[in-house]
C-alpha atoms as a PDB file:
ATOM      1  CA  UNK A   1     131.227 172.262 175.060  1.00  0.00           C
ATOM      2  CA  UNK A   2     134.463 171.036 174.339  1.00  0.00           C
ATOM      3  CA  UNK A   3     135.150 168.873 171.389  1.00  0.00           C
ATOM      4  CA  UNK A   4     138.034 167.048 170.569  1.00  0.00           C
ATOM      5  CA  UNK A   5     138.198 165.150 167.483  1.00  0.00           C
ATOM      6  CA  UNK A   6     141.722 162.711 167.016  1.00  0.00           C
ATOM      7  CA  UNK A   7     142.251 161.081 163.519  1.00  0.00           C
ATOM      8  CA  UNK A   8     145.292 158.973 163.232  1.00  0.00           C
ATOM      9  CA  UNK A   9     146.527 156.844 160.270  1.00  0.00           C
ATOM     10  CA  UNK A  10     147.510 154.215 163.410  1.00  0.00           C
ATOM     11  CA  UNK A  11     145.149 151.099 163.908  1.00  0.00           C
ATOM     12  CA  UNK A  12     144.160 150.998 167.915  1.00  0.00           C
ATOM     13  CA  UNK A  13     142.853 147.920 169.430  1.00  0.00           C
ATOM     14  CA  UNK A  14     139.282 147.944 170.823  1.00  0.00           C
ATOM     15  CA  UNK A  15     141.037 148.752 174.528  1.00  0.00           C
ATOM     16  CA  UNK A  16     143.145 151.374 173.231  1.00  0.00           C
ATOM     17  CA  UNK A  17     140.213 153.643 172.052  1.00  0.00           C
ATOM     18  CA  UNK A  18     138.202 153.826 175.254  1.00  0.00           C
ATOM     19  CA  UNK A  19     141.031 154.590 177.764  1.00  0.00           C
ATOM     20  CA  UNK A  20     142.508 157.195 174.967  1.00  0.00           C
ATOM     21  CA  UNK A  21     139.080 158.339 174.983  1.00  0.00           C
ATOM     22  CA  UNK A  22     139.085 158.477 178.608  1.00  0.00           C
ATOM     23  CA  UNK A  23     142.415 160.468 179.052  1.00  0.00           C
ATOM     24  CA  UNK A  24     141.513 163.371 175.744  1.00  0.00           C
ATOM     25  CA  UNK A  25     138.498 163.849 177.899  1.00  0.00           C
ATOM     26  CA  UNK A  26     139.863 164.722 181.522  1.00  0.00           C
ATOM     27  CA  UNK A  27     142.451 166.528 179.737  1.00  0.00           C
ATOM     28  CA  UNK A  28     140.434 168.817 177.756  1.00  0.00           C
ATOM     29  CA  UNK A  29     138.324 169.058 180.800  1.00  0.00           C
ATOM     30  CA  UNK A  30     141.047 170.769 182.842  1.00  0.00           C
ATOM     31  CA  UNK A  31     143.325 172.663 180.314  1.00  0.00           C
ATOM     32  CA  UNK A  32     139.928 174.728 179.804  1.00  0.00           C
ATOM     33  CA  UNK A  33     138.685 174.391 183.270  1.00  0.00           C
ATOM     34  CA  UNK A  34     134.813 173.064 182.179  1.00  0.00           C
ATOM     35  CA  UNK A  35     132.992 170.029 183.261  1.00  0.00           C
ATOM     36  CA  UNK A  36     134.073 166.784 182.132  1.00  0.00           C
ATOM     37  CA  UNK A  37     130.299 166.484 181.551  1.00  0.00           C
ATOM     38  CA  UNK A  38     130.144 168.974 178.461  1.00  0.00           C
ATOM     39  CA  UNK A  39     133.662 167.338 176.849  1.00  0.00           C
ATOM     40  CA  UNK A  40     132.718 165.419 173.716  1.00  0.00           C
ATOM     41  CA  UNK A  41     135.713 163.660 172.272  1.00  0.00           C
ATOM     42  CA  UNK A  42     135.794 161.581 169.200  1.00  0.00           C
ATOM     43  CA  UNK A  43     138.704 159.163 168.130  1.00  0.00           C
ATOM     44  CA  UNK A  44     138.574 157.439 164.129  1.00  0.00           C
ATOM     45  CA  UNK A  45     141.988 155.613 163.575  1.00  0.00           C
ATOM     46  CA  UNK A  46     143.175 153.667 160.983  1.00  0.00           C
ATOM     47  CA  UNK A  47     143.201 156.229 158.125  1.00  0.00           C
ATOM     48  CA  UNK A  48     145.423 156.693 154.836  1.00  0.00           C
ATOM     49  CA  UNK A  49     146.907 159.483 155.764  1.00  0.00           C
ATOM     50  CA  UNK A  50     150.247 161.007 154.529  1.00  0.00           C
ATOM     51  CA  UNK A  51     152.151 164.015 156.769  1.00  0.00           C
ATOM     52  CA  UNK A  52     155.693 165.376 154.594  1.00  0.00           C
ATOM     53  CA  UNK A  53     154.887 163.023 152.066  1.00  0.00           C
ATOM     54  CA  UNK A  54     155.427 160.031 154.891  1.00  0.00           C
ATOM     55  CA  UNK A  55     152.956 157.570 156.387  1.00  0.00           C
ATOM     56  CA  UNK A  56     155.066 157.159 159.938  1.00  0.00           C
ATOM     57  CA  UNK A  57     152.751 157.539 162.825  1.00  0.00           C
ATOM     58  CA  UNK A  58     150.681 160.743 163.005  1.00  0.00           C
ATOM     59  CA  UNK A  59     147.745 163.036 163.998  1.00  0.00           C
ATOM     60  CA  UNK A  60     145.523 165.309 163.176  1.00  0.00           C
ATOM     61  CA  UNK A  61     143.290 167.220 165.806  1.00  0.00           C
ATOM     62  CA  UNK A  62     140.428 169.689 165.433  1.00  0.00           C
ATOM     63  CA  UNK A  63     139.757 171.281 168.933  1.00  0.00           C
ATOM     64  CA  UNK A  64     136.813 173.464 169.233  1.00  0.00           C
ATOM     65  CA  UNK A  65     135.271 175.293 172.536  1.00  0.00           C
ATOM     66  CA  UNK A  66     133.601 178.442 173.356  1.00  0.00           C
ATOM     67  CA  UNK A  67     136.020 181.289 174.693  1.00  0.00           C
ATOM     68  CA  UNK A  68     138.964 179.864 173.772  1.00  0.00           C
ATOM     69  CA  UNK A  69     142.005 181.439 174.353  1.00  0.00           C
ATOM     70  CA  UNK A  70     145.261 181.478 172.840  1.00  0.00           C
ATOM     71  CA  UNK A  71     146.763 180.380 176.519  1.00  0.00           C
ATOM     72  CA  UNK A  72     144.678 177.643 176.413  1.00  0.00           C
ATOM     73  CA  UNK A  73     145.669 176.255 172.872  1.00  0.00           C
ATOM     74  CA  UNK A  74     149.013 176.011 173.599  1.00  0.00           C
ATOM     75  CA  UNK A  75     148.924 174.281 176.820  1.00  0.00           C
ATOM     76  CA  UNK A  76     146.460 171.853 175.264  1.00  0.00           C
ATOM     77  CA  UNK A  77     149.022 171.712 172.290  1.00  0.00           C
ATOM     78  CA  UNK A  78     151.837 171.147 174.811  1.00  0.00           C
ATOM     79  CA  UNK A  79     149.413 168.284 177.029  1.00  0.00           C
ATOM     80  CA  UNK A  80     148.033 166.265 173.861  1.00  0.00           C
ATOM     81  CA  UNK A  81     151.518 166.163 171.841  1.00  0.00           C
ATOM     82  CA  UNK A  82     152.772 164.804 174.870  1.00  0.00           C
ATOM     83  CA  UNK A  83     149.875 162.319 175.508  1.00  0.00           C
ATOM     84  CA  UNK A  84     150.090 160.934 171.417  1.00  0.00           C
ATOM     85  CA  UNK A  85     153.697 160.636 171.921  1.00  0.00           C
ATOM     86  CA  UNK A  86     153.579 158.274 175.555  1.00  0.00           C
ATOM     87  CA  UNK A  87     150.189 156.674 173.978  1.00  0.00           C
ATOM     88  CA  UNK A  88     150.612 155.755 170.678  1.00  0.00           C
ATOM     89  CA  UNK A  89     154.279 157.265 170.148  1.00  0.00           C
ATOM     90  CA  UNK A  90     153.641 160.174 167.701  1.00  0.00           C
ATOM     91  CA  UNK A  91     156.453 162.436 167.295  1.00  0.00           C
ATOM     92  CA  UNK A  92     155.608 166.067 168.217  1.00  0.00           C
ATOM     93  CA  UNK A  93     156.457 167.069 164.479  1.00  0.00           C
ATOM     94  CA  UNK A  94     154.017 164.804 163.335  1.00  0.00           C
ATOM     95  CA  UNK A  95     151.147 166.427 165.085  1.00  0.00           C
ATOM     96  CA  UNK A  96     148.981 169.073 163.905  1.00  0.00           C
ATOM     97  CA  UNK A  97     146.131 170.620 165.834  1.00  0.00           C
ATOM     98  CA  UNK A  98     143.346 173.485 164.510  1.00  0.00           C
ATOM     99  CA  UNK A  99     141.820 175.283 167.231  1.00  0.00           C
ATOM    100  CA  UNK A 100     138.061 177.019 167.234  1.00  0.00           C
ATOM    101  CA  UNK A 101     136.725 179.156 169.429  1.00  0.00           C
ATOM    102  CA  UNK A 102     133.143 180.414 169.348  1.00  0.00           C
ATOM    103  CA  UNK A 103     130.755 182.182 171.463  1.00  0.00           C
ATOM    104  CA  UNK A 104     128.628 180.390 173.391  1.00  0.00           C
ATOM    105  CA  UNK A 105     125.265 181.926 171.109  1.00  0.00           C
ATOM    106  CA  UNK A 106     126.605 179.152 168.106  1.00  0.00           C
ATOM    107  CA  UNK A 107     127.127 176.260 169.936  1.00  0.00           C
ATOM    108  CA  UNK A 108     123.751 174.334 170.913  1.00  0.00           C
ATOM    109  CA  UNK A 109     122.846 171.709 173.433  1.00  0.00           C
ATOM    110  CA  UNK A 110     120.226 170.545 175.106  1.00  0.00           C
ATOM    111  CA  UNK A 111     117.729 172.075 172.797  1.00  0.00           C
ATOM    112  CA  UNK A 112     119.427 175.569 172.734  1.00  0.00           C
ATOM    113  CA  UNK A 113     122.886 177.137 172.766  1.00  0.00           C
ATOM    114  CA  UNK A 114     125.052 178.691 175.940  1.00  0.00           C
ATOM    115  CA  UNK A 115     123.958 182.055 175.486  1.00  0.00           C
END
């Protein structure tokens, strides 16, 4: 039930998607302590994107999962600033993540939700 969703105005070759893929998706796995098999993370690079009026390397995250906590978001904040910056060498200020949390009754799968 965790989703994380990068966009980047970067272009990344076709083997720098998959194993940035691969790395969003253990890490949201254990900074909320689920299954890796209910992480669903997306990656769409290449976009015109501007951040203080500059197009230097950035990112934009949307992170959504049931019950999250505040505790959680930052260490995931912390862990994926720090992952853009040794992957694709974002700044930290040029990073900006919105975090969701629902209950498990509005988020479906499987044909019904986690309630």
């Amino acid at each position: 039930m965790p989703y994380l969703k990068l966009k980047t105005n970067l272009e990344l070759d076709k083997q720098q998607s998959p194993e940035l893929l691969a790395k969003l998706s253990k890490l949201m796995a254990s900074e909320t302590s689920k299954p890796e098999r209910y992480v669903m993370a997306e990656l769409s690079s290449a976009h015109d994107m501007l951040f203080a009026g500059s197009d230097a390397p950035l990112a934009y995250l949307e992170c959504k999962s049931i019950g999250l906590t505040s505790t959680q978001a930052k260490s995931i904040s912390a862990a994926v600033t720090q992952l853009l910056n040794a992957d694709l060498q974002v700044d930290a200020d040029r990073v900006y993540i919105e975090f969701s949390s629902c209950s498990g009754e509005f988020w479906g799968w499987n044909g019904g939700t986690f309630a």
